[in-house]
N, C-alpha and C. Protein backbone atom coordinates (compact mmCIF):
# COMPACT_ATOMS: atom_id res chain seq x y z
N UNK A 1 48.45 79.81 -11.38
CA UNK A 1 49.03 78.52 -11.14
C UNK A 1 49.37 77.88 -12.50
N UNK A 2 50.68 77.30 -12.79
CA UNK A 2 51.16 76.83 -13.82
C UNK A 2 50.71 75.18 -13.79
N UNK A 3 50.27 74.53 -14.63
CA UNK A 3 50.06 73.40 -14.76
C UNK A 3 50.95 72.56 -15.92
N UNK A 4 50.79 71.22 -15.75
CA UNK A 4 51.33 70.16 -17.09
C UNK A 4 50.14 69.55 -17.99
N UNK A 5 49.01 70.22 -17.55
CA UNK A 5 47.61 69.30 -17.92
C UNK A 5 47.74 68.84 -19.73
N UNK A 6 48.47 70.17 -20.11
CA UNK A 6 48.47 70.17 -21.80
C UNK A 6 49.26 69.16 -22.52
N UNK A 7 50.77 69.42 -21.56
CA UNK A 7 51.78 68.03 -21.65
C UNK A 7 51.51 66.55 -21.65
N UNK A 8 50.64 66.24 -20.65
CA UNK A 8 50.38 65.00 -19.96
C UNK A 8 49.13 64.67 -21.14
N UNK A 9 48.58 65.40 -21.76
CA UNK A 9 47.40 65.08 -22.29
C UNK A 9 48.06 64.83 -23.32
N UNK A 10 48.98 65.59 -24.31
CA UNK A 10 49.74 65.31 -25.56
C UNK A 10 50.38 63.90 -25.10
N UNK A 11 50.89 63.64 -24.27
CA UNK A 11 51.61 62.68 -24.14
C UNK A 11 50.83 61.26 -24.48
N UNK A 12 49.53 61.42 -24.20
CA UNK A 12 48.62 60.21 -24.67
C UNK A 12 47.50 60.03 -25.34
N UNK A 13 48.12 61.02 -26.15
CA UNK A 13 47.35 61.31 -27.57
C UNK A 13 46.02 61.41 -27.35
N UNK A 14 45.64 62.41 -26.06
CA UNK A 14 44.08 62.74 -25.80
C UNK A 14 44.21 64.19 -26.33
N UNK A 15 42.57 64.11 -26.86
CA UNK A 15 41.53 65.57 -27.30
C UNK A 15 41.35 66.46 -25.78
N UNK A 16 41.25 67.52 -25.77
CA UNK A 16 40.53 67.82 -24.56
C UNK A 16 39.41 67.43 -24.57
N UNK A 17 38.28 67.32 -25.08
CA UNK A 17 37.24 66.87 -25.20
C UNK A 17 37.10 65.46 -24.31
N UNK A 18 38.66 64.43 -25.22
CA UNK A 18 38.78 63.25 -24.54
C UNK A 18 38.80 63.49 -22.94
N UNK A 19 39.75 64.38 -22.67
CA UNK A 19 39.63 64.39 -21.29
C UNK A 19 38.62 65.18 -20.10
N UNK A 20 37.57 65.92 -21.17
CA UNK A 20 36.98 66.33 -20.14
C UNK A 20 36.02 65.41 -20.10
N UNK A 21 36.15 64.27 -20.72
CA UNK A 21 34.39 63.40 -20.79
C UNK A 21 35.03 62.44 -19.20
N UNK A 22 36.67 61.91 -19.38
CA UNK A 22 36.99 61.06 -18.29
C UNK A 22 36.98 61.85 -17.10
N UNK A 23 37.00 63.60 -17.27
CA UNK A 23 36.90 64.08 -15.90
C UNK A 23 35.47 64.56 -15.41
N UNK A 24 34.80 64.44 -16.14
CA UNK A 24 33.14 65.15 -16.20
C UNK A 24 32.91 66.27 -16.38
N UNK A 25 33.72 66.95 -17.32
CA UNK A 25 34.09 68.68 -16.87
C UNK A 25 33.65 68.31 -19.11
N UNK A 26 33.64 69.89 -19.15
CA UNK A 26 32.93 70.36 -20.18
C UNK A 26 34.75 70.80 -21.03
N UNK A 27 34.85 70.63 -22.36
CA UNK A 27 36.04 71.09 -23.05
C UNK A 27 36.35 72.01 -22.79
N UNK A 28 35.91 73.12 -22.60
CA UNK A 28 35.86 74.55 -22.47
C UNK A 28 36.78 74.91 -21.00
N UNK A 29 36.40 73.88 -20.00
CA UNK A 29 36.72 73.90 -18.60
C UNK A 29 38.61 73.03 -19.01
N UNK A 30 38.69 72.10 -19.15
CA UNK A 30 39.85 71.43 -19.81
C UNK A 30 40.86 72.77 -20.30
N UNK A 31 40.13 73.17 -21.52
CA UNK A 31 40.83 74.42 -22.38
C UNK A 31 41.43 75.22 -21.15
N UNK A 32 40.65 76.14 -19.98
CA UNK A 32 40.59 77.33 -19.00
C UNK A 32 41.54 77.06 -18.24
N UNK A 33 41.66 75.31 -17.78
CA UNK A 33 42.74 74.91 -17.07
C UNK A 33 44.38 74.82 -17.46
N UNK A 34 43.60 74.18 -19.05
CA UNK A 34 45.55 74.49 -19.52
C UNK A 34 45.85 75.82 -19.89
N UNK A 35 45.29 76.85 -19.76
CA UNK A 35 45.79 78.05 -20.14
C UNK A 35 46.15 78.86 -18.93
N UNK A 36 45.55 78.05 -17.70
CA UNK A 36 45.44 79.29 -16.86
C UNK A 36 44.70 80.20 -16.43
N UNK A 37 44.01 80.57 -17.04
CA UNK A 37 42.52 81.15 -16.78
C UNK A 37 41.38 81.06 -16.01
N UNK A 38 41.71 79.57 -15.26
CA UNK A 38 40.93 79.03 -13.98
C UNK A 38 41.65 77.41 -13.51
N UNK A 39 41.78 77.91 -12.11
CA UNK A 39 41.87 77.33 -11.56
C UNK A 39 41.65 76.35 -10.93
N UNK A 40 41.33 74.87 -11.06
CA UNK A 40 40.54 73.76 -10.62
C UNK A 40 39.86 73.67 -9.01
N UNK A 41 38.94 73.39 -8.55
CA UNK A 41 38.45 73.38 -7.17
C UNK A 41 39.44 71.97 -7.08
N UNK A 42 39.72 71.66 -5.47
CA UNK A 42 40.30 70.70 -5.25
C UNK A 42 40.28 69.35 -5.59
N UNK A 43 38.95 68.99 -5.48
CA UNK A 43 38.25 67.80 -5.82
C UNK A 43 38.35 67.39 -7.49
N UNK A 44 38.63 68.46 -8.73
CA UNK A 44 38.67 68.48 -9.41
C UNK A 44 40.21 68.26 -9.70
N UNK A 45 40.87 68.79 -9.31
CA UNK A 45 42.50 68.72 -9.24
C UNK A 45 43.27 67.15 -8.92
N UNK A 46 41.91 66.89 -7.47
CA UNK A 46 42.29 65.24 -7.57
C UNK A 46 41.88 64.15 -9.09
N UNK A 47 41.08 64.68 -9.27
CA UNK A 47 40.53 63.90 -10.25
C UNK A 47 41.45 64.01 -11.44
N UNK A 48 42.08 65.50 -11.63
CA UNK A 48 42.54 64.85 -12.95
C UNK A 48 44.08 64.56 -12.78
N UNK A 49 44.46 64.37 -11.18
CA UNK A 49 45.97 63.65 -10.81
C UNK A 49 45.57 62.11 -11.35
N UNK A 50 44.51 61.36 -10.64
CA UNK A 50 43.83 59.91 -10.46
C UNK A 50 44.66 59.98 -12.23
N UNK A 51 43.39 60.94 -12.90
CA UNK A 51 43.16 60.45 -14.47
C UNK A 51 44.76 60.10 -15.12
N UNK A 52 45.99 61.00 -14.57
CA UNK A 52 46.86 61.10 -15.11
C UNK A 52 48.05 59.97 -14.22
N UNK A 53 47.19 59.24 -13.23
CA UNK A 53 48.19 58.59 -12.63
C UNK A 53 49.37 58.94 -12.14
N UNK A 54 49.00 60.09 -11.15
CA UNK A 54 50.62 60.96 -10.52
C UNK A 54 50.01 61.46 -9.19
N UNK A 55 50.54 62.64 -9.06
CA UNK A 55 50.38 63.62 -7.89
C UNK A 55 50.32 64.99 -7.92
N UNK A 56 49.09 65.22 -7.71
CA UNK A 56 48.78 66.81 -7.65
C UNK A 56 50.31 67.70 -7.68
N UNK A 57 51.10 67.31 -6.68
CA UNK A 57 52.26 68.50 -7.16
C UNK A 57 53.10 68.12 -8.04
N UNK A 58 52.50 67.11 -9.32
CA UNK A 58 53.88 66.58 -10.20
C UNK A 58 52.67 67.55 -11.67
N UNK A 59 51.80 68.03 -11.19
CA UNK A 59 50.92 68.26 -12.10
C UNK A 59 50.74 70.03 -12.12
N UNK A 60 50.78 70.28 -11.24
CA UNK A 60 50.21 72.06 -10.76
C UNK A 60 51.43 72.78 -10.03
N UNK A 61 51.72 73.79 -10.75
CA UNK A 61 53.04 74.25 -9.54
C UNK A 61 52.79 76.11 -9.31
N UNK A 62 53.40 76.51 -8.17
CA UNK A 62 52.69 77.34 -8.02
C UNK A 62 53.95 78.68 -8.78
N UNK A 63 53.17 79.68 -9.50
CA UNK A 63 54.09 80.63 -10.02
C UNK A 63 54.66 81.29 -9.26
């Protein structure tokens, strides 16, 4: 699954770090997501639409 998580985060001059503290998730988990490497559980996916103020499909698209 292709994501914007990396985009949206540059866009407001957040660390991953920054954003895994507002999502409760560990940097490492942040990092896995913008690369691709794992996939968010749902509940997690909402959370970081909320964080980014959009919609799950303006955020995650499927390859």
């Amino acid at each position: 699954m292709k994501n914007r998580i990396r985009e949206l985060r540059a866009e407001r001059g957040w660390s991953q770090a920054a954003l895994a503290e507002r999502l409760d998730v560990s940097r490492q988990t942040v990092n896995a997501i913008e690369t691709g490497r794992y996939d968010p559980s749902l509940p997690l996916a909402f959370a970081i639409a909320r964080v980014f103020g959009t919609a799950i499909e303006s955020i995650f698209q499927e390859e």
